[in-house]
Protein backbone atom coordinates (compact mmCIF):
# COMPACT_ATOMS: atom_id res chain seq x y z
CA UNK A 1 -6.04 -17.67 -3.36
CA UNK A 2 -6.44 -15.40 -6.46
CA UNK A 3 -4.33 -12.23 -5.81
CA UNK A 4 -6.29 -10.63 -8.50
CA UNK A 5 -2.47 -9.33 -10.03
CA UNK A 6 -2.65 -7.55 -13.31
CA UNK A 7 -2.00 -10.21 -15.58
CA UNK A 8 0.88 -10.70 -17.06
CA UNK A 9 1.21 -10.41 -21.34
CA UNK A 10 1.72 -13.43 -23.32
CA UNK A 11 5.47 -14.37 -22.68
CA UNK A 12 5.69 -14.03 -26.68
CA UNK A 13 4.48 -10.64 -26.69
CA UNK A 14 7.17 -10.17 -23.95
CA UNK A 15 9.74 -12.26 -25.54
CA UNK A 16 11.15 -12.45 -28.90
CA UNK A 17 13.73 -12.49 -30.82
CA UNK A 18 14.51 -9.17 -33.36
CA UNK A 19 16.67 -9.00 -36.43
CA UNK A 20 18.41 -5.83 -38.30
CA UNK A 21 14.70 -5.41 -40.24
CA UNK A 22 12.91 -5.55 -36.93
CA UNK A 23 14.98 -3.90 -34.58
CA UNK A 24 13.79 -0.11 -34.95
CA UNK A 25 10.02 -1.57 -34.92
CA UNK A 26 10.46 -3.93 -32.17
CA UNK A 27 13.10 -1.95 -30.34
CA UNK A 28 13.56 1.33 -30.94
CA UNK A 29 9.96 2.33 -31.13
CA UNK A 30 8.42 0.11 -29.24
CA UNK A 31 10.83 1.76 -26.03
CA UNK A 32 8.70 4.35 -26.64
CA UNK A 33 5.89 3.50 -24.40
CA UNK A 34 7.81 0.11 -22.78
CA UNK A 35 11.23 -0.56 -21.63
CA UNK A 36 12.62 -3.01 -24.06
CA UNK A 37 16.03 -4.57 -23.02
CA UNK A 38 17.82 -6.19 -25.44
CA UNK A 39 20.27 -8.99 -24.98
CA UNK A 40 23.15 -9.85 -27.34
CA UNK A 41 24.11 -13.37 -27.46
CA UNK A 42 25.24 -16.16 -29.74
CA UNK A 43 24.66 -19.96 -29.56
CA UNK A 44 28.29 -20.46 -29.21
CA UNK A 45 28.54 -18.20 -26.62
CA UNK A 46 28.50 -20.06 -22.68
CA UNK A 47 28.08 -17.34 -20.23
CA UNK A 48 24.93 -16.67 -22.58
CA UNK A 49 23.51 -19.78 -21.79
CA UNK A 50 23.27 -18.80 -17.85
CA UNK A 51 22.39 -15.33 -18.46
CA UNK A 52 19.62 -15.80 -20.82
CA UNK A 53 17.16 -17.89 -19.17
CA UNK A 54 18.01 -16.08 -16.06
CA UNK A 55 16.90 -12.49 -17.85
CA UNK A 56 13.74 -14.16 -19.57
CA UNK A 57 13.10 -14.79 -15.74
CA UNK A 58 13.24 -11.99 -14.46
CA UNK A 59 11.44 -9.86 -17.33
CA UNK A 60 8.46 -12.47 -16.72
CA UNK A 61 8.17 -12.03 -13.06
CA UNK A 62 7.55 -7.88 -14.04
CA UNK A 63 4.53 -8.95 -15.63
CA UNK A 64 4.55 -6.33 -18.59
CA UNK A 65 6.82 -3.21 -17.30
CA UNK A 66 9.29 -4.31 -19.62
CA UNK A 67 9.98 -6.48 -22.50
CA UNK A 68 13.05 -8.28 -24.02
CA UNK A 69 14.24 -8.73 -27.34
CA UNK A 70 17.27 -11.04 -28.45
CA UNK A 71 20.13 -10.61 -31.28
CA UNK A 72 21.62 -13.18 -32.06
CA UNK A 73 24.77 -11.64 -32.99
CA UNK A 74 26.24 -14.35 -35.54
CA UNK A 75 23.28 -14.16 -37.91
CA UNK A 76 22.61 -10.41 -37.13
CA UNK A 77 26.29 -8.80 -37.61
CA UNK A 78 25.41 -5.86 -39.43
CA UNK A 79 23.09 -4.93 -37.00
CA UNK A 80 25.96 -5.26 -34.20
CA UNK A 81 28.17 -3.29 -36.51
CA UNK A 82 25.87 -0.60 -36.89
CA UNK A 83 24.50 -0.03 -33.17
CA UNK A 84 28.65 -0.18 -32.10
CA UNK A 85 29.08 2.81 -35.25
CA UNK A 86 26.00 4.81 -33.38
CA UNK A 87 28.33 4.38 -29.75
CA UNK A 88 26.72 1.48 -28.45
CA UNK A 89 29.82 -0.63 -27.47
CA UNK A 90 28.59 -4.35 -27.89
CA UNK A 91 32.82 -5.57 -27.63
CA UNK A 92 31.58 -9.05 -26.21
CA UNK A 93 28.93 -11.12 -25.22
CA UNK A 94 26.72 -11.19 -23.41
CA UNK A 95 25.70 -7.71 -23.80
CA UNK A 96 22.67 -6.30 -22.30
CA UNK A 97 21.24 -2.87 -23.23
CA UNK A 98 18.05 -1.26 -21.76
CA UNK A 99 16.05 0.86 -24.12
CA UNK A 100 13.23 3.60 -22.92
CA UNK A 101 12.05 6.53 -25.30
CA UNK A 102 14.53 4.89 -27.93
CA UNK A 103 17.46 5.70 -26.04
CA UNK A 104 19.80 3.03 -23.98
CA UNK A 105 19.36 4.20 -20.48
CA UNK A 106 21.86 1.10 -18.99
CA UNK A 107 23.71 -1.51 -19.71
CA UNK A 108 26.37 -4.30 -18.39
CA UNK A 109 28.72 -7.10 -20.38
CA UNK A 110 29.18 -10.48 -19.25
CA UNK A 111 27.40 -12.82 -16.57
CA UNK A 112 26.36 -11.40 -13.53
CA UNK A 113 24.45 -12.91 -10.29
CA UNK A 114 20.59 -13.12 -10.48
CA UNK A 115 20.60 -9.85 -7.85
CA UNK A 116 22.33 -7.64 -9.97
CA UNK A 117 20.19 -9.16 -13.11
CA UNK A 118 16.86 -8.21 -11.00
CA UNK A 119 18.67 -4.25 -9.77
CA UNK A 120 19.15 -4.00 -13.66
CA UNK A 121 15.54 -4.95 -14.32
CA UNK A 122 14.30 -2.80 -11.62
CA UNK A 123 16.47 0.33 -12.54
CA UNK A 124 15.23 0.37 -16.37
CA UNK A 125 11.71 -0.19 -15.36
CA UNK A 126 12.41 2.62 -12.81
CA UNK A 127 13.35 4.74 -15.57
CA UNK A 128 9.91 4.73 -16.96
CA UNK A 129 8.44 5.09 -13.72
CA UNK A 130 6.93 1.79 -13.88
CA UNK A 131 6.54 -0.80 -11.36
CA UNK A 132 8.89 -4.72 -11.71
CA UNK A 133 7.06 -6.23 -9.08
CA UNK A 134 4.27 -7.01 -10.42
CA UNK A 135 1.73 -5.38 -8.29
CA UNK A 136 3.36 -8.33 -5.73
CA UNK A 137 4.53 -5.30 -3.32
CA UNK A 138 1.14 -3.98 -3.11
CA UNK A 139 -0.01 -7.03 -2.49
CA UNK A 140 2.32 -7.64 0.43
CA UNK A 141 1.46 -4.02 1.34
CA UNK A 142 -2.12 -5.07 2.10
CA UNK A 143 -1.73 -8.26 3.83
CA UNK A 144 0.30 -5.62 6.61
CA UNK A 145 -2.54 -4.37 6.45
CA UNK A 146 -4.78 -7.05 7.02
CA UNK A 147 -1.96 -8.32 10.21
CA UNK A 148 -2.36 -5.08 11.85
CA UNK A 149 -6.23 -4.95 11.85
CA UNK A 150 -5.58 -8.46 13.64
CA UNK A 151 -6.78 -10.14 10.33
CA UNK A 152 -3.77 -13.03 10.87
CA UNK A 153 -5.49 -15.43 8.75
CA UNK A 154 -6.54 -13.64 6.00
CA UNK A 155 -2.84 -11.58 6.26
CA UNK A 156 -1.40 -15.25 6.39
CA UNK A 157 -3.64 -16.08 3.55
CA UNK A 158 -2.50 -13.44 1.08
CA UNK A 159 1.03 -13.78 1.91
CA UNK A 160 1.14 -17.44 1.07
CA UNK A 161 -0.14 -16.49 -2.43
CA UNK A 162 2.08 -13.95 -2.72
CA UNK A 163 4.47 -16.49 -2.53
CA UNK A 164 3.29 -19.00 -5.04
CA UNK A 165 3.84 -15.82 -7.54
CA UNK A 166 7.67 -15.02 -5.96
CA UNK A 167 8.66 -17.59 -4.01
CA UNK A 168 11.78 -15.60 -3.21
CA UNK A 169 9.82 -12.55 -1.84
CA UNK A 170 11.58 -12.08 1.77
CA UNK A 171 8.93 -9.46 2.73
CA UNK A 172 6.26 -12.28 2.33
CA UNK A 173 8.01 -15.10 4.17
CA UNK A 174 8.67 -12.49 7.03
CA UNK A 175 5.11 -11.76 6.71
CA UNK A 176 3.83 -15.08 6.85
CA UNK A 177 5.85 -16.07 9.69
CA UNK A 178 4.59 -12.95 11.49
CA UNK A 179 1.23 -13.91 10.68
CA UNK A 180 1.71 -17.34 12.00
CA UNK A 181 2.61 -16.04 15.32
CA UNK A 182 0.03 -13.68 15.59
CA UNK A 183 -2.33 -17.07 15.14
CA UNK A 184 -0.30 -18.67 18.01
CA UNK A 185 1.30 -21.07 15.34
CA UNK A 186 4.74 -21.26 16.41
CA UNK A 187 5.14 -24.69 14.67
CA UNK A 188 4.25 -22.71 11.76
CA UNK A 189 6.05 -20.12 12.29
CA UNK A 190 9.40 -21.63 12.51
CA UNK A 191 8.62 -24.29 9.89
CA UNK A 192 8.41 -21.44 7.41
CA UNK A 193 11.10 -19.49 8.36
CA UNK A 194 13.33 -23.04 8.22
CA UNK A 195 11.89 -23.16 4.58
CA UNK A 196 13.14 -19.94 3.33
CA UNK A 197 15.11 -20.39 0.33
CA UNK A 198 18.73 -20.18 1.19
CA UNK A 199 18.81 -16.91 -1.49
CA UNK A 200 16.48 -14.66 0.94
CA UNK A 201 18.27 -16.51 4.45
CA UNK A 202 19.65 -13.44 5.77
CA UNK A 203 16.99 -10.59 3.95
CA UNK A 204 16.21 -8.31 6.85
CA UNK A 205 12.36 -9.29 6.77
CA UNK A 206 13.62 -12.85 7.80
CA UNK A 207 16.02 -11.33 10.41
CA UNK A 208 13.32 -9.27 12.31
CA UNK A 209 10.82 -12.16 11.92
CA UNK A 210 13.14 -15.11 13.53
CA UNK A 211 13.73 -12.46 16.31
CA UNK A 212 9.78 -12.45 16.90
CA UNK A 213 9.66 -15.87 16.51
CA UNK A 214 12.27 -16.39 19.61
CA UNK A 215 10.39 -13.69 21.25
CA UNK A 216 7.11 -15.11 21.14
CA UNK A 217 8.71 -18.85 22.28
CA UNK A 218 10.06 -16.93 25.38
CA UNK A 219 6.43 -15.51 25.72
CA UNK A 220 4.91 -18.58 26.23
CA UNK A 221 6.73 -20.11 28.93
CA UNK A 222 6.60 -16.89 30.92
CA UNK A 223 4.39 -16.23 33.79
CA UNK A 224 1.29 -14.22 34.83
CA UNK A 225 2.97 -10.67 34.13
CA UNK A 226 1.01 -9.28 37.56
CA UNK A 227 2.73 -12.37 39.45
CA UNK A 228 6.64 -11.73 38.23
CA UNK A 229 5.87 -7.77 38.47
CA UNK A 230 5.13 -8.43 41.69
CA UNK A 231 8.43 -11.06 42.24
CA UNK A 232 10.32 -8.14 41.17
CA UNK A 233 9.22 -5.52 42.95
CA UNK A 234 9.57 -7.16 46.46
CA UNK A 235 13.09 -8.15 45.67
CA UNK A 236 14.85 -5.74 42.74
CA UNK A 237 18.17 -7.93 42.63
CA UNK A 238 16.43 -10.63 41.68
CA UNK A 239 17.71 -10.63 38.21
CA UNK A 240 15.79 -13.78 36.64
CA UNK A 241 12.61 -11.98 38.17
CA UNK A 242 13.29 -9.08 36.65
CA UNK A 243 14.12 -10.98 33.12
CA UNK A 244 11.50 -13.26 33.83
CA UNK A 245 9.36 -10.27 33.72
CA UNK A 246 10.09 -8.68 30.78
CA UNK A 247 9.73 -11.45 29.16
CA UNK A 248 6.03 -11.34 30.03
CA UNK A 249 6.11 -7.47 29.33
CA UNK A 250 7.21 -8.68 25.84
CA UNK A 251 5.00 -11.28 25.25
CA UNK A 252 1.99 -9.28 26.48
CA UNK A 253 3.15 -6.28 23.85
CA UNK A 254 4.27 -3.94 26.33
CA UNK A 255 7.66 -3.73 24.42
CA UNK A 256 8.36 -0.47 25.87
CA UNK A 257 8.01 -1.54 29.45
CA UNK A 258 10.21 -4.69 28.64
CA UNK A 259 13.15 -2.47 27.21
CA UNK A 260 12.60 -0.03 30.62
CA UNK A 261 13.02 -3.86 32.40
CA UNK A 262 16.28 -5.30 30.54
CA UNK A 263 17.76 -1.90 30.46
CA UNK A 264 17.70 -1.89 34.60
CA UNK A 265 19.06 -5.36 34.69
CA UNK A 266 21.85 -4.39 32.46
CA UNK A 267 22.08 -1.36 34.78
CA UNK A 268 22.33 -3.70 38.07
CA UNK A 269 24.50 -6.29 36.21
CA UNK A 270 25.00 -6.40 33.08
CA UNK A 271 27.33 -9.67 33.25
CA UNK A 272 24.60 -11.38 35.00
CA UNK A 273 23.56 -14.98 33.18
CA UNK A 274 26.56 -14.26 30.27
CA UNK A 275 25.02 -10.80 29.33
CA UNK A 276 21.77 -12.12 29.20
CA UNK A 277 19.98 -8.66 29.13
CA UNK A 278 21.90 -7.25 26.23
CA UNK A 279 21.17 -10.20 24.10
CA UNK A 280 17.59 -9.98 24.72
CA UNK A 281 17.45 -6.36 23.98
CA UNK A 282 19.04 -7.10 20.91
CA UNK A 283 16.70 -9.57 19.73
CA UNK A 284 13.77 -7.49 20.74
CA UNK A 285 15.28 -3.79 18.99
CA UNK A 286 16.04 -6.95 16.00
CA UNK A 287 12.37 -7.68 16.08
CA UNK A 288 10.95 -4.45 15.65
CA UNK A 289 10.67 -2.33 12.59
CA UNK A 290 13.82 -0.21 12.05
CA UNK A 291 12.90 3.61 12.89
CA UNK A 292 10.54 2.08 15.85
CA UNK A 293 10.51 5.10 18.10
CA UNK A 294 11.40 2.53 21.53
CA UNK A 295 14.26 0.35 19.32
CA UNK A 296 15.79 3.99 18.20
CA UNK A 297 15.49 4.90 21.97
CA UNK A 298 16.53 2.07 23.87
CA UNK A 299 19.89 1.53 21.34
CA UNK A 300 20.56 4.93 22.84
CA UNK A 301 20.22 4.65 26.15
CA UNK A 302 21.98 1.00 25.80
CA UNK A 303 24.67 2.26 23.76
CA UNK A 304 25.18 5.04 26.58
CA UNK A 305 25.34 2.62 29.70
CA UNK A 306 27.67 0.67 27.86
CA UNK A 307 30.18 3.15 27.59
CA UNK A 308 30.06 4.15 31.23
């Protein structure tokens, strides 16, 4: 599927290299419009090795919101010299310095961790109030979209290109295993989430959506909801009834009514089946966005029971 992205610039045009003649061309002016970071390195130089490819990376995947330029400080000493007498302290290498409106607005020394590299990305491009992502958040943004209209497929669709582009987009795998529940495709589902890079593992997106994915497994060996209502109603210490029924609350998407259900069963007993009602409300306040008005409320009124 064609995401219809704005496409990225030549990695050339993104990527070169700049000497002492080029640099206030290539650099200084050219920060003018784009963010320009510039990486100091030397072929000698191992930590460089890592870091480089790792940067070139990470410009790429921001498709144009910045660009990179690289000294190589052994043949370009004079320029070193004279950007450490104007205060720019390049004392070892790697040294990476992000330009906007000809002016260094960060920078960092030495080899960092491919999170930090893309925060440092993100926080020059933020500087210029562009976007690093590509469009890819936008993207992700209307495949939501699409999921909540009950589109799954399409939603599933999008997010699966979304990950061709960024295979390390958490919000995307979340999605797509979201969207593979919502088509009943728990196979899917949990085939996806067990192929999540080991990077994004614990990402909150991947968090909430292996909670749904329990969820929804629960869903589907539970009963008619009318029937286990009915179970525990005519008998309100029957605990598994009562569990038995929210689970079909759940699963039905009455998530308030299945909070109401586990919160009286932790009430009644809340030792019953090792805890079994606090774990579950866990999973299902875990499944559900953050500031969800019934997670925020039934933490509360959990958090309040437990300390009676």
């Amino acid at each position: 599927m064609d995401l219809n992205l704005s496409q990225p610039a030549a990695t050339e045009n993104l990527i070169f290299d700049v000497t002492e003649a080029t640099f206030m061309k290539d650099v200084v002016e050219a920060s003018m419009e784009t963010p320009v970071i510039v990486d100091f390195w030397a072929p000698w130089c191992g930590p460089c090795k890592t870091l480089g490819p790792m940067l070139e990376g990470a410009v790429t995947k921001a498709k144009g919101a910045v660009k990179m330029a690289k000294v190589d400080v052994d043949q370009e000493q004079r320029l070193a010299q004279m950007l450490a007498q104007q205060g720019l302290p390049i004392q070892s290498i790697p040294t990476v310095v992000g330009f906007y409106q000809g002016r260094p607005v960060d920078m960092f020394q030495g080899a960092v961790p491919q999170s930090e590299l893309d925060a440092f990305v993100k926080k020059v491009v933020d500087a210029a109030g562009g976007d690093a992502s590509g469009g890819l958040d936008d993207a992700v943004a209307a495949a939501e979209d699409m999921l909540a209209e009950g589109a799954a497929a399409d939603a599933a669709q999008t997010f699966a290109a979304i990950l061709e582009e960024e295979p390390n987009h958490a919000a995307a795998y979340g999605g797509l295993v979201r969207a593979y529940i919502a088509l009943d495709d728990l196979s899917g589902a949990e085939a996806t989430l067990n192929g999540a890079p080991a990077e994004i593992s614990a990402a909150p997106e991947l968090e909430a959506a292996h909670a749904q994915l329990e969820l929804a497994k629960q869903a589907a060996n539970a009963g008619p909801v009318a029937e286990l209502q009915a179970a525990s109603e005519a008998n309100p210490d029957d605990h598994q009834a009562r569990f038995d029924y929210a689970n079909a609350l759940q699963g039905a998407g009455d998530m308030a009514e299945a909070v109401a259900q586990l919160l009286e069963l932790f009430r009644r007993d809340r030792e019953w089946n090792d805890g079994a009602a606090k774990a579950q409300l866990f999973t299902l306040f875990d499944a559900l966005p953050p500031q969800d008005p019934i997670a925020l409320a039934g933490r509360r009124k959990l958090g309040s029971m437990i300390l009676i």
